[in-house]
Protein backbone atom coordinates (compact mmCIF):
# COMPACT_ATOMS: atom_id res chain seq x y z
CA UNK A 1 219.76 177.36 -44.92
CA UNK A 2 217.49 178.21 -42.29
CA UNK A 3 218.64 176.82 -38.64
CA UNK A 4 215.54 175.48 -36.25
CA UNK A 5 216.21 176.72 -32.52
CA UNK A 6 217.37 173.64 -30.13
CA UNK A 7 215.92 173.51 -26.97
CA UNK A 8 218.00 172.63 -24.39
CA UNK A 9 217.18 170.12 -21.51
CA UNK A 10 218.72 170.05 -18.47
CA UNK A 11 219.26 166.98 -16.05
CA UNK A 12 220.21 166.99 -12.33
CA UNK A 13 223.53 165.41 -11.27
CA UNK A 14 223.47 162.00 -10.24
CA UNK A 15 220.01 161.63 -12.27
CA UNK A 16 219.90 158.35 -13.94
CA UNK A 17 218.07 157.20 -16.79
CA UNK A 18 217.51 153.18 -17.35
CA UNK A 19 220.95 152.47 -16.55
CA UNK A 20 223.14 155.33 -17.66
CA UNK A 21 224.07 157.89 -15.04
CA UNK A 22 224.15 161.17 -16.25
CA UNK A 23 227.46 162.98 -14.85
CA UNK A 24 226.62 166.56 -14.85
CA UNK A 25 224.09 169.31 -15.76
CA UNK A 26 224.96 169.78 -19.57
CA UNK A 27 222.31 171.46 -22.44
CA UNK A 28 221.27 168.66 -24.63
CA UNK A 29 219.76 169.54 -27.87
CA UNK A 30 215.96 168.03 -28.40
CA UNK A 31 217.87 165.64 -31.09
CA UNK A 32 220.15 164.32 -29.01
CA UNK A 33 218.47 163.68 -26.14
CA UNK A 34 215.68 162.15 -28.15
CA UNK A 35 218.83 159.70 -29.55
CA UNK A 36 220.24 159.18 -26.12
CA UNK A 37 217.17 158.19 -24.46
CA UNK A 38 216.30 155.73 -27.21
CA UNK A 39 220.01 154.03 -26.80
CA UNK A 40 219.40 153.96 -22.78
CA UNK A 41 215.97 152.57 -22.95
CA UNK A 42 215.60 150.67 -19.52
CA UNK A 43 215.55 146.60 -19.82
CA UNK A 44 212.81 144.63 -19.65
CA UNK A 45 211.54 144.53 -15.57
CA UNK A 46 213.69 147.75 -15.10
CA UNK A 47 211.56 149.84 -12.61
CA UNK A 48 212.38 153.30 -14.04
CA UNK A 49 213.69 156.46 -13.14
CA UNK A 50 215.55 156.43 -9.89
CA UNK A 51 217.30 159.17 -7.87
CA UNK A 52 220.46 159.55 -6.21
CA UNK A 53 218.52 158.28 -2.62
CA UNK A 54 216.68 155.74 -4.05
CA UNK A 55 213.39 157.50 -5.05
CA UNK A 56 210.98 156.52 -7.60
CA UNK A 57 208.14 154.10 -7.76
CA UNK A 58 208.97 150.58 -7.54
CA UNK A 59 206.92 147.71 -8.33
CA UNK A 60 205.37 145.84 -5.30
CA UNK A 61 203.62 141.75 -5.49
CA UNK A 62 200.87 141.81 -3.18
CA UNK A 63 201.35 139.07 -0.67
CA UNK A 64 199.43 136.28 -1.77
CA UNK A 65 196.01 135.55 0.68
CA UNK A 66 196.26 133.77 3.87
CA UNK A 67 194.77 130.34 4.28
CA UNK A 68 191.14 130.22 5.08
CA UNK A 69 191.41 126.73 6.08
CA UNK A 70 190.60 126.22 9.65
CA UNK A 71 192.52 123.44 11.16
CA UNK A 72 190.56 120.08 11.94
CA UNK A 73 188.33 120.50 15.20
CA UNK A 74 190.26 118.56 17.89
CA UNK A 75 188.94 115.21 18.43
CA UNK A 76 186.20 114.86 20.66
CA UNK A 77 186.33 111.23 21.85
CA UNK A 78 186.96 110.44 25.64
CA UNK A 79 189.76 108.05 25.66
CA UNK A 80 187.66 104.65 27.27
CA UNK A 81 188.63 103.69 30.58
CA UNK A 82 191.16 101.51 31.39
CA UNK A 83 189.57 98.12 32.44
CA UNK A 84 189.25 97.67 35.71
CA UNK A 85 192.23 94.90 37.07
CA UNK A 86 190.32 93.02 40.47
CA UNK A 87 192.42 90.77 42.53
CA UNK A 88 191.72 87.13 41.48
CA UNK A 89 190.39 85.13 44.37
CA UNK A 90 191.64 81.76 44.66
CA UNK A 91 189.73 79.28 44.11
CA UNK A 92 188.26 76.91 46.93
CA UNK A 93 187.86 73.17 45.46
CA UNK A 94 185.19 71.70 47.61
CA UNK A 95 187.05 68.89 49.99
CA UNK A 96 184.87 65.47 47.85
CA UNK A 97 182.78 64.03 50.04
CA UNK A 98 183.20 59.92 50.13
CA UNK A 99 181.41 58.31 47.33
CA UNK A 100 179.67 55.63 48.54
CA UNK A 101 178.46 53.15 45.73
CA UNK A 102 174.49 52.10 46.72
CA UNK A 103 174.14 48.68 47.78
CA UNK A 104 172.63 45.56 45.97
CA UNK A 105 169.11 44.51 45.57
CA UNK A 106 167.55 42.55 48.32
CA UNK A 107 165.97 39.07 46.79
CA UNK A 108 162.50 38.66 47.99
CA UNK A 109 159.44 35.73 46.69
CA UNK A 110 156.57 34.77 48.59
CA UNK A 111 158.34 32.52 50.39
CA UNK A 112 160.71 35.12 52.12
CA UNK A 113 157.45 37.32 52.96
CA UNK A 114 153.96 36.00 54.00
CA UNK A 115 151.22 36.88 55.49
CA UNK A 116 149.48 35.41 58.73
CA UNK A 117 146.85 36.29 61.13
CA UNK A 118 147.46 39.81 62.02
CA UNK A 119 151.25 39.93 61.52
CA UNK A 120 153.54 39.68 58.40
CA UNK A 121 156.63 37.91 58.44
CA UNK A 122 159.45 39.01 56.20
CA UNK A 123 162.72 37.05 56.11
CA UNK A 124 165.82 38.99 54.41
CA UNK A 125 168.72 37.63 52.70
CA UNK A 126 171.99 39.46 53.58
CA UNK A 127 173.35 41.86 51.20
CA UNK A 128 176.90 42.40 51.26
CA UNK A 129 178.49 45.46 52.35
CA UNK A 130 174.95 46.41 53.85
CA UNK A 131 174.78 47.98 57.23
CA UNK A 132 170.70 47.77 57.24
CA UNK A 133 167.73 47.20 55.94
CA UNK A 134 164.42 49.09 55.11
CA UNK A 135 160.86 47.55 54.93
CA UNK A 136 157.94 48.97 53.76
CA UNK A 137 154.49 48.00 53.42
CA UNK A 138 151.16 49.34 52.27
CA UNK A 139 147.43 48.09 51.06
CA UNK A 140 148.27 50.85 47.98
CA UNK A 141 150.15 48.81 45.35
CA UNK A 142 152.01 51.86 44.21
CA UNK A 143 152.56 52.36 47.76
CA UNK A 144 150.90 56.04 47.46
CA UNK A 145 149.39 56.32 50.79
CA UNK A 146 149.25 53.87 54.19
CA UNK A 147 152.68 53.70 53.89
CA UNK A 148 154.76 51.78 56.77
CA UNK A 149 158.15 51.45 57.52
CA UNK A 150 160.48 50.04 60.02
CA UNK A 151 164.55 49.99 59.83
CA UNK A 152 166.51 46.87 61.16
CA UNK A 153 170.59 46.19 61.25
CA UNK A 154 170.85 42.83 60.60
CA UNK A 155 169.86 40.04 57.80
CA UNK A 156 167.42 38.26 59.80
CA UNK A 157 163.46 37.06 59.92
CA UNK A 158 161.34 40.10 61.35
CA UNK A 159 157.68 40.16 62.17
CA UNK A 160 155.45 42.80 61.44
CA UNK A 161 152.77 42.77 64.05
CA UNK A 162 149.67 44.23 65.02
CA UNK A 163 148.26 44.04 60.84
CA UNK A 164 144.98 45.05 60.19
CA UNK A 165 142.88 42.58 58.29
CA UNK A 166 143.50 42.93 54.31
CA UNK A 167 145.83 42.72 51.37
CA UNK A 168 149.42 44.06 51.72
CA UNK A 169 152.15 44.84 49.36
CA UNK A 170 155.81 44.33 50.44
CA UNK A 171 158.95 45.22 49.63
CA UNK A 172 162.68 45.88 51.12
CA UNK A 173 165.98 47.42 50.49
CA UNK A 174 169.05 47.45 51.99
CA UNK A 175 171.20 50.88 52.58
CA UNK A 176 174.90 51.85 53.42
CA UNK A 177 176.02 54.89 55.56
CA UNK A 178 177.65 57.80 54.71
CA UNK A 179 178.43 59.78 57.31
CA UNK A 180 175.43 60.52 59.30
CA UNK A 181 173.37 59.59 56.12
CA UNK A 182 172.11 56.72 54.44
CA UNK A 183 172.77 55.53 50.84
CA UNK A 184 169.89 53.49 49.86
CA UNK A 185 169.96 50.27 47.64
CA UNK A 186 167.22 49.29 44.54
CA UNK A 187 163.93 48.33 46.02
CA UNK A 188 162.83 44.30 46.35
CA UNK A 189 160.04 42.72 43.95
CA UNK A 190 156.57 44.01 45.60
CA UNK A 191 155.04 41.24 47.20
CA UNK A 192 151.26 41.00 48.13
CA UNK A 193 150.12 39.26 50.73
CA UNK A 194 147.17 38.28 52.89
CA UNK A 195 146.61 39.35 56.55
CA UNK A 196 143.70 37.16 58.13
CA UNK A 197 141.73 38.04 61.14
């Protein structure tokens, strides 16, 4: 029987293989190496052939890609103003003035005012609470223009003199006081009369 020549392999100390350490240098035949390094065959994930100091390749994972998302712009919105606070003023009431109600309507008839030879008489009833009386007299019956007046204190008969010739309309009213001014009353009936020469 014819022998085949073995070839023998030799391994560093401290050399491992998967997991199994070999010891020391020792001639291993082609056979049984082949056998041992089928029976040491590294585990799945195993990362090979390492030395004594750690050499070899090991496998590395890439760091996964930074975020590309930029963050949200900041807002841009002022923040609004803070209303202005003013100083409420107090408020003034205005002191009420005195009301004065008007006074009453002054009764007149053609036979409280007439008409004469250049005059006009004109006798007024008192109105009470008055403190005068107005008269007014015109040849306009919606007393428009030629307008006369004259002012007296007291209820009494007055005379209105110096009357062109013509036809007059008459009327009165009596007024109140308010301070320095006068609260006037509702006018009289108009009353025409005749001025002669």
């Amino acid at each position: 029987m014819r022998l085949k020549k073995v070839m023998a392999i030799t391994l560093a100390a401290g050399l491992t293989v998967g997991s199994i350490a070999i010891a020391a240098t020792s001639p291993l035949s082609s056979d049984s190496l082949k056998g041992a390094v089928s029976s040491v065959a590294p585990p799945a994930g195993d990362p090979g052939i390492t030395g004594p100091n750690g050499g070899g390749s090991t496998a590395t994972t890439a760091p996964t890609d930074a975020p590309t998302d930029k963050p949200t712009d900041a807002p841009t919105d002022k923040p609004t103003d803070a209303p202005a606070t003013s100083t409420p003023k107090p408020t003034v009431k205005p002191t009420p003035k005195p009301s004065v109600k008007k006074p009453g309507k002054v009764s007149a008839t053609k036979k409280t005012i007439k008409g004469a030879k250049k005059k006009i008489t004109v006798k007024i009833k008192k109105v009470s609470g008055a403190a005068g009386y107005q008269i007014q007299y015109s040849t306009k019956k919606n007393f428009s223009k030629a307008v006369k007046s004259k002012n007296v204190t007291k209820a009494s008969t007055v005379t209105l003199k110096n009357v062109k010739k013509g036809t007059y309309y008459v009327r009165v009213r009596a007024y109140k006081k308010s301070g320095s001014k006068k609260v006037y009353g509702s006018w009289s009936a108009k009353i025409k009369v005749k001025v002669t020469k």
